[in-house]
Protein backbone atom coordinates (compact mmCIF):
# COMPACT_ATOMS: atom_id res chain seq x y z
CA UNK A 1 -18.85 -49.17 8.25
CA UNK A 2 -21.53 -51.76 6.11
CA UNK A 3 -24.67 -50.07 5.74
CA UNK A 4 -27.55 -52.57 6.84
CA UNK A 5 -30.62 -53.13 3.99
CA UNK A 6 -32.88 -51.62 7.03
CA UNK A 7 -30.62 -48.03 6.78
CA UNK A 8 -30.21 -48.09 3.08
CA UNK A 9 -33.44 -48.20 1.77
CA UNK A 10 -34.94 -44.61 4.04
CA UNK A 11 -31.45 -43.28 3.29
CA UNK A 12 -32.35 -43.93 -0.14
CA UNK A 13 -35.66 -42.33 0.23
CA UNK A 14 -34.24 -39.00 1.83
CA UNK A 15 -31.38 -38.62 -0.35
CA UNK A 16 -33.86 -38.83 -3.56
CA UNK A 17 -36.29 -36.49 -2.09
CA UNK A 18 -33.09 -33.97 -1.30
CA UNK A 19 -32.39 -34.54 -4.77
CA UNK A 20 -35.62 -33.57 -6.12
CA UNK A 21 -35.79 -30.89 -3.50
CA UNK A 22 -32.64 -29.53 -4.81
CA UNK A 23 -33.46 -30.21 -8.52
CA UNK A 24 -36.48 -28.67 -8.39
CA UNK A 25 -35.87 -24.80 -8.45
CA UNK A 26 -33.91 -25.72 -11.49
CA UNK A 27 -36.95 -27.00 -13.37
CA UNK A 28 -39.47 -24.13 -11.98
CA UNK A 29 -37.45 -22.13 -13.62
CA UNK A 30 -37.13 -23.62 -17.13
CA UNK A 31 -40.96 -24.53 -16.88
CA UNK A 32 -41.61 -20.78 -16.41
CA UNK A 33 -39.28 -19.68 -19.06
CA UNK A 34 -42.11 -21.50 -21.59
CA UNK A 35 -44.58 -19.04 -20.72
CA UNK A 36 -45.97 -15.92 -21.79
CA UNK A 37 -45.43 -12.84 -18.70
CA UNK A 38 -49.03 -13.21 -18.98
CA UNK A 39 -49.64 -16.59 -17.75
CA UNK A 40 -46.72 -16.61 -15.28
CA UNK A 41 -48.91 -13.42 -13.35
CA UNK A 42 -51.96 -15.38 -13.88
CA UNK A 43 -51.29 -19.01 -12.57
CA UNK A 44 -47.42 -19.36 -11.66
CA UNK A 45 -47.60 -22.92 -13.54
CA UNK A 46 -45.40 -25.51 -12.81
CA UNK A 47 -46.03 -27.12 -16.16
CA UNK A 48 -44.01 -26.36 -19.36
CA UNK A 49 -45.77 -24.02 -21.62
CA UNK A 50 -45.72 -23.38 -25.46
CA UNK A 51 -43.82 -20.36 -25.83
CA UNK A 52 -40.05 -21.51 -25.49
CA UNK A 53 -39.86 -20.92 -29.10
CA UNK A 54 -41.27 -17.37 -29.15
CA UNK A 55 -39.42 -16.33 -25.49
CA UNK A 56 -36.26 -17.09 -27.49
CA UNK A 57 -36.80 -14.92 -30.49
CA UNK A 58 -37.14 -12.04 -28.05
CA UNK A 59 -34.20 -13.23 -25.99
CA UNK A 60 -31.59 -13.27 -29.36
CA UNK A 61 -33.55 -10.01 -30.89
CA UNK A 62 -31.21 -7.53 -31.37
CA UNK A 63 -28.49 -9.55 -30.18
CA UNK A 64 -28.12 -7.95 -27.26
CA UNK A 65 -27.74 -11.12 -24.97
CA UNK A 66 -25.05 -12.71 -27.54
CA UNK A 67 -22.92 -9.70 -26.88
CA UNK A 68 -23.56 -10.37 -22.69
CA UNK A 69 -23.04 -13.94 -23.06
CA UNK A 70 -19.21 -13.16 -25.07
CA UNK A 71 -18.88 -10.17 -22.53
CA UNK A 72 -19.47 -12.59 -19.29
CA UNK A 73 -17.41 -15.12 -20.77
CA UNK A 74 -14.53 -12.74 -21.29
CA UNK A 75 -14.69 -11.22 -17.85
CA UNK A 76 -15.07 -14.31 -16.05
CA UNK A 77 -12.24 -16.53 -18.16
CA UNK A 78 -9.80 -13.49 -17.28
CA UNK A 79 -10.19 -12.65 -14.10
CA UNK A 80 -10.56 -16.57 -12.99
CA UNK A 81 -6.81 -16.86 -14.53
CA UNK A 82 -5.58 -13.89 -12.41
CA UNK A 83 -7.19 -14.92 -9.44
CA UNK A 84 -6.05 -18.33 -9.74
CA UNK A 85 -2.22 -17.50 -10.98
CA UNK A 86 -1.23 -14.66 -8.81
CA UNK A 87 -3.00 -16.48 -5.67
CA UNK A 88 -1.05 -19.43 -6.34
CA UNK A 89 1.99 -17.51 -6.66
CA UNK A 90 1.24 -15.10 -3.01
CA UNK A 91 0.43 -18.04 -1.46
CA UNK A 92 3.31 -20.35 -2.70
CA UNK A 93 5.48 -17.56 -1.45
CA UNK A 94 3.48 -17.51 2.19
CA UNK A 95 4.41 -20.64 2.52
CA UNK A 96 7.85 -21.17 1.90
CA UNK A 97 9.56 -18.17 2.19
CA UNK A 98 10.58 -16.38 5.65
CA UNK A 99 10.68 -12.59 5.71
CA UNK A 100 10.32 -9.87 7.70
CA UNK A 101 6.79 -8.62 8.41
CA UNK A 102 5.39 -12.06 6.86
CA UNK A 103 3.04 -13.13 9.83
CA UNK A 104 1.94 -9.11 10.13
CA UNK A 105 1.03 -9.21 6.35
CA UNK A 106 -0.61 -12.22 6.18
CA UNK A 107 -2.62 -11.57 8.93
CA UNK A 108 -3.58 -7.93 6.94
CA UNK A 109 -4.74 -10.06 4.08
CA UNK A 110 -6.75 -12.21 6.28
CA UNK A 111 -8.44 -9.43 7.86
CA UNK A 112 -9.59 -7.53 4.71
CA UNK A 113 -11.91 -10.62 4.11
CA UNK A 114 -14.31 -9.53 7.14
CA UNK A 115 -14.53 -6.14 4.89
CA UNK A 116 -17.85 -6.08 2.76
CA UNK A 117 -16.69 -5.24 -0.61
CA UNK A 118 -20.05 -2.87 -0.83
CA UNK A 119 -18.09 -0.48 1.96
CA UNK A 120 -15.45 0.40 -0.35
CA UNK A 121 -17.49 0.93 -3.17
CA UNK A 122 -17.62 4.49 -3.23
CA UNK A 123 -13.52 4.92 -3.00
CA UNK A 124 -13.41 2.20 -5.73
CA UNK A 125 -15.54 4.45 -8.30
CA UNK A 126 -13.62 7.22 -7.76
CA UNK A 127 -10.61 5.19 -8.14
CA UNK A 128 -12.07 3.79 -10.90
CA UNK A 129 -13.23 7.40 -12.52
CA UNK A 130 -9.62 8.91 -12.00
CA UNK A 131 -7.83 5.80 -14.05
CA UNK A 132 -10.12 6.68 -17.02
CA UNK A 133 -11.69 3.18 -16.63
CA UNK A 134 -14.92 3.48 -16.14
CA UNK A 135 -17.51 1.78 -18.50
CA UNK A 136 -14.45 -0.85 -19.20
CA UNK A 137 -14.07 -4.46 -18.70
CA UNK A 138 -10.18 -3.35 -16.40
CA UNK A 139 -12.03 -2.77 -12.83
CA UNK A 140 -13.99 -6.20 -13.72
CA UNK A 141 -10.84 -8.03 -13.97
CA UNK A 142 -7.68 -6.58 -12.73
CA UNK A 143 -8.75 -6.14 -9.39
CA UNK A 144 -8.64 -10.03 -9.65
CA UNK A 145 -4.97 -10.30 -8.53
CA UNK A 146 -5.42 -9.65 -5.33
CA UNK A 147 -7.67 -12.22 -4.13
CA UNK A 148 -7.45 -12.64 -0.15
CA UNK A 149 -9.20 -15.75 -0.24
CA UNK A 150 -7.67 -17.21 -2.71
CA UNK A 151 -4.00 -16.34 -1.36
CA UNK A 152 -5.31 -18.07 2.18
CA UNK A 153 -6.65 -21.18 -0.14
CA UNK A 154 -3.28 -21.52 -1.67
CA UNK A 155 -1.28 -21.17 1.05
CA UNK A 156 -2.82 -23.29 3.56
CA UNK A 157 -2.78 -26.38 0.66
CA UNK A 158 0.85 -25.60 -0.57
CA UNK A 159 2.53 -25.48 2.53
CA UNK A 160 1.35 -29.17 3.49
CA UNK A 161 1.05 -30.51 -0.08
CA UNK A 162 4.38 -29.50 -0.99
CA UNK A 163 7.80 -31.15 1.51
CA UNK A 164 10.49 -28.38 1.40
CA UNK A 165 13.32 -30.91 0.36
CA UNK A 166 11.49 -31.37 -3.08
CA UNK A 167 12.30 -27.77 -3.19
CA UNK A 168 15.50 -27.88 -2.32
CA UNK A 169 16.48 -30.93 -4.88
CA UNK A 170 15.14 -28.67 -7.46
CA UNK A 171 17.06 -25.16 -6.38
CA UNK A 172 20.27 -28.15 -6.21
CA UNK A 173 19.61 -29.23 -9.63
CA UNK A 174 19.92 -25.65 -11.02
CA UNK A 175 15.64 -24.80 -11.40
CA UNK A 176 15.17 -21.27 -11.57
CA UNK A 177 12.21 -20.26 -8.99
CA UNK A 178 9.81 -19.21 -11.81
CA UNK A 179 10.41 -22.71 -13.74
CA UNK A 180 10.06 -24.42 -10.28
CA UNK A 181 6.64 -22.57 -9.96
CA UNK A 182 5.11 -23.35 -12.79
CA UNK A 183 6.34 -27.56 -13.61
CA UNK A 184 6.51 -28.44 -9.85
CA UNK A 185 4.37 -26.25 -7.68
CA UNK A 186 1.26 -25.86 -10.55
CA UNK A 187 1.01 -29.67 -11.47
CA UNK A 188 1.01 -30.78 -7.54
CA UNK A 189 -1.36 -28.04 -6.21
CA UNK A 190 -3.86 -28.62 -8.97
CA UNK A 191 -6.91 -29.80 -7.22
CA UNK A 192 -6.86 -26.72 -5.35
CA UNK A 193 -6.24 -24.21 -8.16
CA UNK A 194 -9.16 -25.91 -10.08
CA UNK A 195 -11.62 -25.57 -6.87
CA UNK A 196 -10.62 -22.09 -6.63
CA UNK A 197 -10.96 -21.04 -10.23
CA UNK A 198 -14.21 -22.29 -10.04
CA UNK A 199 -15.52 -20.47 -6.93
CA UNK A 200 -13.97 -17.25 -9.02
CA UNK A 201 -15.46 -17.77 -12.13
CA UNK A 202 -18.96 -18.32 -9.94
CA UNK A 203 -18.17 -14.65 -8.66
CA UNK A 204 -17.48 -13.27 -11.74
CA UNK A 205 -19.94 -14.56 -14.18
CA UNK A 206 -22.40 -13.95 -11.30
CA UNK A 207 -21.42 -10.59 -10.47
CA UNK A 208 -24.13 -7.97 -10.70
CA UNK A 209 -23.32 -5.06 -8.70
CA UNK A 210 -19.95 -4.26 -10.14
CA UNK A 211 -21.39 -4.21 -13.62
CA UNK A 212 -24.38 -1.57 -13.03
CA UNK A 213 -22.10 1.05 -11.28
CA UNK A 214 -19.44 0.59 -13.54
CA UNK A 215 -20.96 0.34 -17.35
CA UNK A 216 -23.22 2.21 -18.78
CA UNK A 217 -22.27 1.38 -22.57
CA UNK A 218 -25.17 -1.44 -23.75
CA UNK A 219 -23.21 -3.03 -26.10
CA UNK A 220 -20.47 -4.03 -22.83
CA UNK A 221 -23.15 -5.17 -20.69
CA UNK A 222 -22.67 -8.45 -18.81
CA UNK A 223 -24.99 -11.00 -18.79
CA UNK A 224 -26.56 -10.28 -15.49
CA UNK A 225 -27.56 -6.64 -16.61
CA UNK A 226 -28.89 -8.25 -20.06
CA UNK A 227 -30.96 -10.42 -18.61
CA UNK A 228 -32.22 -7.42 -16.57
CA UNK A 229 -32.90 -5.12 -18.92
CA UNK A 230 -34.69 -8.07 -21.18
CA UNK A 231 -39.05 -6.09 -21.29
CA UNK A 232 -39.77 -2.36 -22.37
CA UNK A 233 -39.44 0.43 -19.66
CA UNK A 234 -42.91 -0.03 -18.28
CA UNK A 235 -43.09 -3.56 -18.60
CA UNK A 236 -40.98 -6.63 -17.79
CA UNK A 237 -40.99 -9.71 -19.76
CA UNK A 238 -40.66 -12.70 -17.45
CA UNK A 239 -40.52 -15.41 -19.69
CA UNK A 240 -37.93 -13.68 -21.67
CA UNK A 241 -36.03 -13.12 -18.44
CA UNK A 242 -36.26 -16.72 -17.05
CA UNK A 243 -35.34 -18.28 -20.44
CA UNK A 244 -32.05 -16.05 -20.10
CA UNK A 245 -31.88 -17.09 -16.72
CA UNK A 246 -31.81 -20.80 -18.08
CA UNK A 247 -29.10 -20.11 -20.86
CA UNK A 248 -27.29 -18.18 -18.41
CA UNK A 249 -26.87 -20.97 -15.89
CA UNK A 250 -25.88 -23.55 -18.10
CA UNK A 251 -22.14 -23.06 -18.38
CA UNK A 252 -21.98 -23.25 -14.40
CA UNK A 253 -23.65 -26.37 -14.83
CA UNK A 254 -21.94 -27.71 -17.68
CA UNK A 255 -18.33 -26.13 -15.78
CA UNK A 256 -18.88 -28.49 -12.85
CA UNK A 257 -19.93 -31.52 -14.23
CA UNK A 258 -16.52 -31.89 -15.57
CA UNK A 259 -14.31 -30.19 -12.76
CA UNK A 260 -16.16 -31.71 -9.96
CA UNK A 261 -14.35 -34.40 -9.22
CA UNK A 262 -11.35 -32.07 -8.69
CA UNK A 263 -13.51 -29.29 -7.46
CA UNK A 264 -14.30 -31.98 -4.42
CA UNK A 265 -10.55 -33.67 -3.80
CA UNK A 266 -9.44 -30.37 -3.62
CA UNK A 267 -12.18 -28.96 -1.11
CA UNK A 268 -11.88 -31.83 0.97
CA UNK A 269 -7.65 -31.72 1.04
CA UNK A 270 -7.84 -28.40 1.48
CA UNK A 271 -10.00 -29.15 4.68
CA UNK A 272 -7.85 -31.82 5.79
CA UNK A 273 -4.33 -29.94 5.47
CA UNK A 274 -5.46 -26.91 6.98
């Protein structure tokens, strides 16, 4: 359908204004990572200040937020690769395999994504406490395997992306089922693996709650608890924080700039298959 010069040109209009709408926490929060804690309690300015320089001496003293950026990054990298391999592999089996009990258990996994996470909490740290893994990165990223969303998200796009006779041609041809996996199923389904290890690496390099229950050692802090604890006990330092807030955001950013053209083929197949 041809848009008309009379539609374009207010379309224009509200699509910039969503833009800056949508831009403009973003900036708020860089402008307010110039100031001093004092000013931002004074005046809440919108303006950028003159203390970028001096909120980011505090932010790398002690190198304390280094150690939470290399900490996050860890987490997140590893548990995104779990979450994305072993989803891909659940739901590649879903799929295309028929067994006994499959609808039951599938329908399990389904169900245990109406379950807040925070309700299990309690059995998890005592889980967590009899493994000998508390204040560890291991309950941060091995419960990353079992994903139920991402074993729904895999399934759903294999099982239309994927014609069982290509399958079959390559069981024929002599392809062992972990070879077929990972240079025929991978490469096809990669839209959707990308879209997913994004969402997971959002939850993980995002993930507060976890962390603060779990660690207790400074020096294995994530970022999220860094950029917390940034102030003195009595005081916090708000500048400090929102600079961190700033760095902190920037590999999301930087992440989907370059994956979101797959990030959005494979949202949008993913809609249209299932």
């Amino acid at each position: 359908m041809q848009i008309t010069r009379a539609v374009r040109w207010p379309l224009t209009v509200v699509l910039l204004l969503l833009s800056l709408l949508t831009i403009f926490p973003f900036y708020w929060t860089f402008s307010l990572s110039t100031h001093s804690t004092e000013e931002i309690y004074s005046s809440m300015p919108f303006a950028p200040g003159s203390h970028l320089i001096d909120n980011f001496h505090k932010l790398v003293e002690g190198n304390w937020f280094v150690s939470g950026y290399v900490n996050s990054i860890f987490v997140a990298v590893l548990s995104t690769v779990l979450t994305v391999f072993f989803s891909a592999m659940t739901g590649y089996a879903f799929a295309k395999f028929r067994f006994r009990g499959e609808k039951v258990l599938f329908t399990f996994i389904l169900a245990t994504m109406m379950i807040p996470g925070q309700l299990g909490l309690v059995a998890f740290l005592w889980q967590v406490g009899h493994m000998g893994w508390m204040n560890t990165f291991y309950p941060l990223i091995v419960p990353a395997i079992a994903n139920a969303f991402g074993v729904f998200w895999m399934k759903q796009y294999i099982e239309e992306a994927i014609p069982d006779e290509m399958l079959e041609s390559a069981r024929i041809d002599g392809c062992s089922e972990l070879l077929l996996f990972l240079r025929m199923i991978i490469p096809v389904v990669l839209p959707a693996t990308m879209s997913l290890g994004l969402i997971a690496f959002i939850g993980s390099w995002n993930n507060y709650l976890l962390p603060s229950v779990l660690l207790n050692d400074p020096g294995k802090y994530t970022l999220p608890l860094v950029i917390n604890n940034l102030g003195t006990f009595y005081t916090r330092d708000y500048g400090t924080q929102f600079l961190g807030l700033v760095l902190g955001t920037l590999p999301l950013l930087i992440l989907f700039i370059v994956t979101s053209r797959r990030l959005i083929d494979g949202i949008v197949a993913g809609a249209v298959k299932g």
